[in-house]
Protein backbone atom coordinates (compact mmCIF):
# COMPACT_ATOMS: atom_id res chain seq x y z
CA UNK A 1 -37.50 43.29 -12.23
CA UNK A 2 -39.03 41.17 -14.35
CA UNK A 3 -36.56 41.38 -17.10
CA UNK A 4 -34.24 40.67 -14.60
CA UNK A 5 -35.55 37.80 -13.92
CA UNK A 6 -36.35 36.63 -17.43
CA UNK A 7 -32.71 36.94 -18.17
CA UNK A 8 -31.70 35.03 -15.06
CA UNK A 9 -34.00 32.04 -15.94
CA UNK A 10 -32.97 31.77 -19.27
CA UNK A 11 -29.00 32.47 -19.01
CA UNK A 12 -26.74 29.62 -20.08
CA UNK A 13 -25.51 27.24 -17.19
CA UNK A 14 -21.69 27.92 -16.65
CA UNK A 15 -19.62 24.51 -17.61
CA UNK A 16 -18.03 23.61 -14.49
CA UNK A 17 -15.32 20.96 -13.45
CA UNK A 18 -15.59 20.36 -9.50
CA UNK A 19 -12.27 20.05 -7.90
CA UNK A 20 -12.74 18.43 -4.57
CA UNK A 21 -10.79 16.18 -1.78
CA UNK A 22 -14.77 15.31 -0.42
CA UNK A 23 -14.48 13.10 3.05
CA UNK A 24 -13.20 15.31 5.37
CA UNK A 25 -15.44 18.03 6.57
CA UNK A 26 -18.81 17.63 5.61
CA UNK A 27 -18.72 21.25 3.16
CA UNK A 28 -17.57 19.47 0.14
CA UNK A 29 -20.75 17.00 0.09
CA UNK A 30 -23.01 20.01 0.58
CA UNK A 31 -21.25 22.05 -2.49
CA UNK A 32 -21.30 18.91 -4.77
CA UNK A 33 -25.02 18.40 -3.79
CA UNK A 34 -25.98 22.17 -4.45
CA UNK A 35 -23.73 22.25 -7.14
CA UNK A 36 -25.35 19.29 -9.10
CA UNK A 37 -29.00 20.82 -8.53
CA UNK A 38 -27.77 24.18 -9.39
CA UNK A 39 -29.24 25.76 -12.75
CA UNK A 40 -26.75 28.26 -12.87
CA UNK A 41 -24.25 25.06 -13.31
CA UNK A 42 -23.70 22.26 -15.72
CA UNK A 43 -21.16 19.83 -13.89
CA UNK A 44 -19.12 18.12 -16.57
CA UNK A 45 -17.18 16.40 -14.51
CA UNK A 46 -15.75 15.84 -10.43
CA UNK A 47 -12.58 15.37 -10.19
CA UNK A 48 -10.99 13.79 -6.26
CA UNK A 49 -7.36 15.07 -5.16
CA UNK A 50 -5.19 11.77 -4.65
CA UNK A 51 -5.71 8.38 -5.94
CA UNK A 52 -7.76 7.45 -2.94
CA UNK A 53 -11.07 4.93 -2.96
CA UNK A 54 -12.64 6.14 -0.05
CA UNK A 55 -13.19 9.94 -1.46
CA UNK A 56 -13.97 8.90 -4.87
CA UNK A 57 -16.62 6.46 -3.80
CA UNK A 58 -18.76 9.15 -1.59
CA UNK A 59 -18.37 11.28 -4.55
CA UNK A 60 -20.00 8.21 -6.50
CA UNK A 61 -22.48 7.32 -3.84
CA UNK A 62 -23.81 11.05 -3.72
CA UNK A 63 -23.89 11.16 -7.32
CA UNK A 64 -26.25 8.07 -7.18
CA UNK A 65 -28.48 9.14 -4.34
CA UNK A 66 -29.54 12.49 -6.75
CA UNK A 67 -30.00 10.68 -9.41
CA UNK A 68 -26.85 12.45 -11.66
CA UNK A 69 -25.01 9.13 -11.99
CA UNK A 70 -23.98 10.62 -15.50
CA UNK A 71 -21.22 12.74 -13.99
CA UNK A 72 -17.56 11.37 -14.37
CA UNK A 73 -15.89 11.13 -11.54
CA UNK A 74 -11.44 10.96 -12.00
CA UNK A 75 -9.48 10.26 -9.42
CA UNK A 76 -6.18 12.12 -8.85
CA UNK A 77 -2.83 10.70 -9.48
CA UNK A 78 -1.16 9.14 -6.18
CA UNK A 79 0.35 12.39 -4.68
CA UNK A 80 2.05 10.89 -0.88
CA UNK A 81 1.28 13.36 1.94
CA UNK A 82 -1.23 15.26 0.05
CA UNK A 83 -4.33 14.33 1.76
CA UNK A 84 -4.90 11.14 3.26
CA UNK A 85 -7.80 8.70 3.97
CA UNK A 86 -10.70 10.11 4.81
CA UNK A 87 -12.55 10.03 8.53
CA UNK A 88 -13.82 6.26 8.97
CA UNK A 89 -17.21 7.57 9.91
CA UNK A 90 -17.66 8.92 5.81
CA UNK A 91 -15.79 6.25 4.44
CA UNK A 92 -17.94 3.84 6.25
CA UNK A 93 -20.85 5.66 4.52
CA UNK A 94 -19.81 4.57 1.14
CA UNK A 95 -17.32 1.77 1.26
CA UNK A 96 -19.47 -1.07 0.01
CA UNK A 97 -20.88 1.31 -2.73
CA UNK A 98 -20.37 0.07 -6.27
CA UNK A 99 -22.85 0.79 -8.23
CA UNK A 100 -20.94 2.99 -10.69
CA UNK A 101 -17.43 3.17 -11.26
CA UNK A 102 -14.88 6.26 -11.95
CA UNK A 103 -13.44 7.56 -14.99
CA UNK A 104 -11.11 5.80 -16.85
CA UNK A 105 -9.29 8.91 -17.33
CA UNK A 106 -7.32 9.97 -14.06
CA UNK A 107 -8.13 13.70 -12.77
CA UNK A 108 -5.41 15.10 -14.69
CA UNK A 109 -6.04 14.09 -18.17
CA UNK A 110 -9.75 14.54 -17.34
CA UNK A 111 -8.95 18.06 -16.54
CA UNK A 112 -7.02 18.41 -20.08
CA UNK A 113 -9.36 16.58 -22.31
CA UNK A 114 -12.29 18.59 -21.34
CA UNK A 115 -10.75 21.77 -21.37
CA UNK A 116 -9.81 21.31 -24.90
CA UNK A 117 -13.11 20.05 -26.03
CA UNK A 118 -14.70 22.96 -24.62
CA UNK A 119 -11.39 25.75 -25.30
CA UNK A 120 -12.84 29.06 -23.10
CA UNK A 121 -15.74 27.92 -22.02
CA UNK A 122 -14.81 26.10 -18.43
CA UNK A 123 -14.76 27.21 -15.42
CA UNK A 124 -12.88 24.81 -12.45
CA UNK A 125 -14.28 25.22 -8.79
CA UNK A 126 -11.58 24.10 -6.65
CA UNK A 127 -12.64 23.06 -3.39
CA UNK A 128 -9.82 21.41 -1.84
CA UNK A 129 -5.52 21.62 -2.34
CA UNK A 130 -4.59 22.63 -6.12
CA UNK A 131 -2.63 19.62 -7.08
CA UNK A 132 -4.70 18.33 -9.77
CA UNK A 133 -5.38 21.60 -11.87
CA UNK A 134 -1.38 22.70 -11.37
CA UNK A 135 -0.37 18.95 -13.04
CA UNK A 136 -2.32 19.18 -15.75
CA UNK A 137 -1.19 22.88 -16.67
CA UNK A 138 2.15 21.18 -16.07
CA UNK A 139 1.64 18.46 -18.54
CA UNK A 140 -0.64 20.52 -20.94
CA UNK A 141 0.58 23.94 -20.29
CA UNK A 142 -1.41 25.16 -23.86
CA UNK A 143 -4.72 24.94 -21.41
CA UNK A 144 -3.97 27.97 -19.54
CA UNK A 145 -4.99 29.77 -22.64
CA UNK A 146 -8.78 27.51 -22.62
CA UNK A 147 -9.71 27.72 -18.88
CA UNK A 148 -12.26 30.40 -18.32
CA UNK A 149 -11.88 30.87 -15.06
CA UNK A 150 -10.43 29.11 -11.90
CA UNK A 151 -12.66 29.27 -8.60
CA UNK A 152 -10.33 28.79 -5.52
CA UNK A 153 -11.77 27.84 -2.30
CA UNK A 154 -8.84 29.48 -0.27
CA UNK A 155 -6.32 32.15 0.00
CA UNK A 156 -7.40 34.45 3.44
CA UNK A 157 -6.83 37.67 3.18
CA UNK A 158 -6.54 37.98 6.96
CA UNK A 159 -5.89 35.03 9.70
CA UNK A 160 -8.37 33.89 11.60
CA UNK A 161 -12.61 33.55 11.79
CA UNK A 162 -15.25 36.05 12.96
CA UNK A 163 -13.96 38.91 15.00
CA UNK A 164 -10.90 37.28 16.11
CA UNK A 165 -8.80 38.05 13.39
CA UNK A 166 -5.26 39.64 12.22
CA UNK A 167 -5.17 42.34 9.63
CA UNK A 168 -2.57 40.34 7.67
CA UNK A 169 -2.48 37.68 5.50
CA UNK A 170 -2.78 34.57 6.11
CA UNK A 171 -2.48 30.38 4.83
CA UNK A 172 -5.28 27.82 4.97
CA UNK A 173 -5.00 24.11 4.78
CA UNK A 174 -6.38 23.73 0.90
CA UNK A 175 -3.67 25.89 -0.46
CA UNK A 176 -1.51 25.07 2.06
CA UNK A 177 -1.67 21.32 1.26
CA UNK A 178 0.60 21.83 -1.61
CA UNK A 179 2.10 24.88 -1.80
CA UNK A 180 4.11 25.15 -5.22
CA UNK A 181 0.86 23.89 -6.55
CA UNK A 182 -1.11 26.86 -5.09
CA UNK A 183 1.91 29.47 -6.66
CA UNK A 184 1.58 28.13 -9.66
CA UNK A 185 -2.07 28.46 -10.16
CA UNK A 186 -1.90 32.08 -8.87
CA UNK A 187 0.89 32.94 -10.98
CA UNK A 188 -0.67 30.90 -14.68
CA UNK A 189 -2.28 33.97 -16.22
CA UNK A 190 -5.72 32.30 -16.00
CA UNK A 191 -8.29 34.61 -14.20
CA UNK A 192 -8.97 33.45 -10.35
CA UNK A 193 -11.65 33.97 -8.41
CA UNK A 194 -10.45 33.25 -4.90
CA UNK A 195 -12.96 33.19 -2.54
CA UNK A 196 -11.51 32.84 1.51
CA UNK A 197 -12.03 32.08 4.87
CA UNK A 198 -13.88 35.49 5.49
CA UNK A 199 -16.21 34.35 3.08
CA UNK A 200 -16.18 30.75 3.74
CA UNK A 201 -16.93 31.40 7.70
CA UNK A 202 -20.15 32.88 7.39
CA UNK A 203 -21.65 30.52 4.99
């Protein structure tokens, strides 16, 4: 046990890239908080789906608040109908914030640069739709050969939560969001780790 242990403690923190569309639900605050204080994790970098202020400045603001306020933060390329503004009560949170600023490199290139400063040893957690990760295989598609592994909030394999469910499978709204973005990602070659609503619901 206590070698275990001893290994555990002492086990080099996994390079991560968060993926996120943070303001909706309140999920994607909690996982960039944890994530950030993890020790299993060394966040290089959180990237926001969409060009959109009012995510990327509660990314900033939480970034601030635990003291990490040496994380970049890119925003996405403008995407239309992707996801939207943010509830007014989070925004509201945040929109006076401006204490740091983002990333002079949008989410994309972000994505691509660090991949190929670090070639096999990132992992990207996707937490929201898959737009930014499919555009910069898209533009870059020599990456798919660096990433380490891709983390995909999403993909059910049955519809529904709990007990109420149907032994088929089913959509949800982050791969859903963008569809040929989600296909592509499944179909790149780079190892997924897809974790889904009958996960998700319990935690």
């Amino acid at each position: 046990m206590m070698k275990q242990g001893y290994s555990v403690l002492f086990k080099k923190p996994k390079k991560i890239i968060l993926d996120t569309d943070i303001g909706d639900d309140i999920d994607d605050a909690f996982a960039l908080a944890l994530a950030v204080k993890s020790p299993e994790l060394k966040i290089i970098g959180v990237c926001i789906e969409n060009a959109i202020d009012g995510r990327t400045k509660i990314a900033l603001k939480l970034l601030h608040l635990v003291g990490r306020e040496d994380i970049p933060v890119a925003k996405g390329l403008e995407v239309p109908g992707l996801v939207g503004k943010p509830p007014a009560n989070q925004v509201s949170w945040s929109i006076d914030y401006d204490l740091t600023e983002p990333c002079k490199l949008n989410a994309v290139d972000f994505i691509i640069s660090k991949v190929k400063e670090s070639p096999g040893e990132i992992t990207i957690i996707s937490i929201g739709p898959l737009t930014n990760i499919a555009m910069a295989l898209k533009k870059s598609p020599e990456i798919k050969g660096m990433v380490n592994e891709i983390v995909v909030m999403g993909g059910p394999f049955y519809i529904g939560y709990g007990i109420k469910i149907e032994q088929k499978p089913g959509s949800d709204y982050n791969l859903g969001c963008d569809p040929k973005a989600s296909k592509s990602i499944f179909t790149s070659g780079i190892p997924i780790l897809s974790v889904g609503l009958q996960v998700t619901a319990h935690l």
